[in-house]
Protein backbone atom coordinates (compact mmCIF):
# COMPACT_ATOMS: atom_id res chain seq x y z
CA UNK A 1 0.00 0.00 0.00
CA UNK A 2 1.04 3.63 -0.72
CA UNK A 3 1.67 6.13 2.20
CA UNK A 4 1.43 9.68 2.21
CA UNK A 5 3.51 11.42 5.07
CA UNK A 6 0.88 14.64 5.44
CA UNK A 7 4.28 16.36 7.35
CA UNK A 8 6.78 15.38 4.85
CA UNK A 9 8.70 18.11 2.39
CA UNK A 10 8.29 15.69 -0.15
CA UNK A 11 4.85 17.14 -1.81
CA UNK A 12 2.07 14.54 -1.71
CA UNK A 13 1.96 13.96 -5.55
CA UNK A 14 5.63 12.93 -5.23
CA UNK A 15 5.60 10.66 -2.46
CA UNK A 16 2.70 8.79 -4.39
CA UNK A 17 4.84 9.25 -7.66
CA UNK A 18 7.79 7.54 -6.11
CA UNK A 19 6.08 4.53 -4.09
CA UNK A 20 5.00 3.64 -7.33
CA UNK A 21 7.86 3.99 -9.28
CA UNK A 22 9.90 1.88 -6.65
CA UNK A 23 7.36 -0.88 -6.40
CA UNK A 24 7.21 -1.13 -10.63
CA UNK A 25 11.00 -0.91 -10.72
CA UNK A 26 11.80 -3.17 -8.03
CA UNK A 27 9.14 -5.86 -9.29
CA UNK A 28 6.42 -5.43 -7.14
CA UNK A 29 3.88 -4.13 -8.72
CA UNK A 30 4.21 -6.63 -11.95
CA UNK A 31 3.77 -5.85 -15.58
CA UNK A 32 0.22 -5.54 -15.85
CA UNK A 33 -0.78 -5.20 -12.35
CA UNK A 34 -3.90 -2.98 -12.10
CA UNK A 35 -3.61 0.54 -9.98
CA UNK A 36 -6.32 1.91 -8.52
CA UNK A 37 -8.38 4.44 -9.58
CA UNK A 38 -7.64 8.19 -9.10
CA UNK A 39 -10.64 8.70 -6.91
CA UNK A 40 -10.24 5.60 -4.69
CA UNK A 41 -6.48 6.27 -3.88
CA UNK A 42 -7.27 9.81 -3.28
CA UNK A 43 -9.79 8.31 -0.94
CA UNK A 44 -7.58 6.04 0.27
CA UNK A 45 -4.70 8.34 1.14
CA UNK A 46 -6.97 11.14 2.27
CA UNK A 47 -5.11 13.43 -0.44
CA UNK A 48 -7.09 15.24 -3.50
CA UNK A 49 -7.29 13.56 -6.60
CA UNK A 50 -6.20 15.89 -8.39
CA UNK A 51 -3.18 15.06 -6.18
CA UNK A 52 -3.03 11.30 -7.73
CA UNK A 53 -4.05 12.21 -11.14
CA UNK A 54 -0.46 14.63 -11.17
CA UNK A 55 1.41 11.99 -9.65
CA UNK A 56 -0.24 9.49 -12.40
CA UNK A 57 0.08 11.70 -15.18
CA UNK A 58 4.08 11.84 -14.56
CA UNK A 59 4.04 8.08 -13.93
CA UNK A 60 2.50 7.53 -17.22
CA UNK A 61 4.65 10.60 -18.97
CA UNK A 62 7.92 8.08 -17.73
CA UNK A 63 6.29 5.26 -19.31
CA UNK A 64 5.81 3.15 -16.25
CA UNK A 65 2.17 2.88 -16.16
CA UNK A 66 -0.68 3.26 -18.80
CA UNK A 67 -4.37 4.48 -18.63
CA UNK A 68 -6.61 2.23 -20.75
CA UNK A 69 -9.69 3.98 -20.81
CA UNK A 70 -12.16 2.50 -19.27
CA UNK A 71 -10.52 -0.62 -18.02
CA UNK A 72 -8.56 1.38 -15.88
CA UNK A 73 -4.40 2.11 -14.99
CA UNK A 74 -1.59 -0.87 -15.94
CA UNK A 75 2.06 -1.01 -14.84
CA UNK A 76 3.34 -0.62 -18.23
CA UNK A 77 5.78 -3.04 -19.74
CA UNK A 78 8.15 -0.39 -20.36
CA UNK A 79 8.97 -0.24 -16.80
CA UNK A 80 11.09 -3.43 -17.55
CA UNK A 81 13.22 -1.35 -19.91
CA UNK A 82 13.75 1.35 -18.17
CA UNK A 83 15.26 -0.58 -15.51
CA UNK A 84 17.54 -1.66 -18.81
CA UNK A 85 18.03 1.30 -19.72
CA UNK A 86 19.59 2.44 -16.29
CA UNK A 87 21.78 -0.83 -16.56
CA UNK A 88 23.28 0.41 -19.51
CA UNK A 89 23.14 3.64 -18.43
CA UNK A 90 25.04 2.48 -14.98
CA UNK A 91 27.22 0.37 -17.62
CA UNK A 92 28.69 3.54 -19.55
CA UNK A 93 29.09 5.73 -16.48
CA UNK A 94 31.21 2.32 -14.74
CA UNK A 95 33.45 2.46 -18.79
CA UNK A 96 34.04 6.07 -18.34
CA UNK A 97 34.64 6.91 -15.04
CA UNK A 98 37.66 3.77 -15.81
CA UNK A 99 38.79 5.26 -18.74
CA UNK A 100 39.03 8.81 -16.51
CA UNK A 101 41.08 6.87 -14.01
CA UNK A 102 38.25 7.85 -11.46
CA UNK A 103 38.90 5.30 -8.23
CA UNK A 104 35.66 3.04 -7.54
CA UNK A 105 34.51 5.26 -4.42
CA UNK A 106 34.91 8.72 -6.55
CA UNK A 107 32.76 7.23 -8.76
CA UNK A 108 29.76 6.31 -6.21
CA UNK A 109 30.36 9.96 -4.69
CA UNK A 110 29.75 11.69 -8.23
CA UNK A 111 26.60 9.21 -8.52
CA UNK A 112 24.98 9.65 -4.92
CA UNK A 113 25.68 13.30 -5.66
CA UNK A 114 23.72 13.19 -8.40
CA UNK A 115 20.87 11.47 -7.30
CA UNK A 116 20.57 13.75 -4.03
């Protein structure tokens, strides 16, 4: 189940917009897997729904989920390769910080810099 911390800095749309991206990327939510609708998790979470439907809207702009009219919200399949693409992605930065003669913990500093 997705959280919402109401006294979090994290705005709500993004807290909802990142339990969901974890759960596709890490496998839990499954290719396919049905989310619920805007108005229930709104419900749900005690948030607005126009809340969700941002948080939805960038979920489906990245490609991991998709709204199929009626029948509701998928996990998309292309949540599989974007989890290839940041293996390749991981694979070129691991190439090029070698060929800079960057040591292996410069390297991870640079990257958990960059991801805040």
């Amino acid at each position: 189940m997705v959280r919402v911390d109401p006294n979090s800095s994290v705005p709500p749309f993004e807290q909802v917009r990142t339990a969901y991206a974890e759960r596709i990327n890490d496998g839990t939510l499954p290719v396919g897997a049905k989310l619920p609708t805007v108005r229930k998790l709104a419900e749900d979470l005690g948030i607005a729904p126009n809340t969700v439907a941002k948080a939805y809207r960038e979920l489906e702009g990245a490609g991991l989920i998709e709204t199929r009219g009626r029948a509701g919200t998928f996990v998309s399949s292309v949540g599989d390769e974007s989890r290839e693409q940041a293996r390749r992605a991981a694979a070129d930065y691991a190439a090029l910080t070698r060929k800079l003669g960057l040591g292996r913990d410069e390297a991870r500093a640079i990257i958990d810099a960059a991801l805040g």
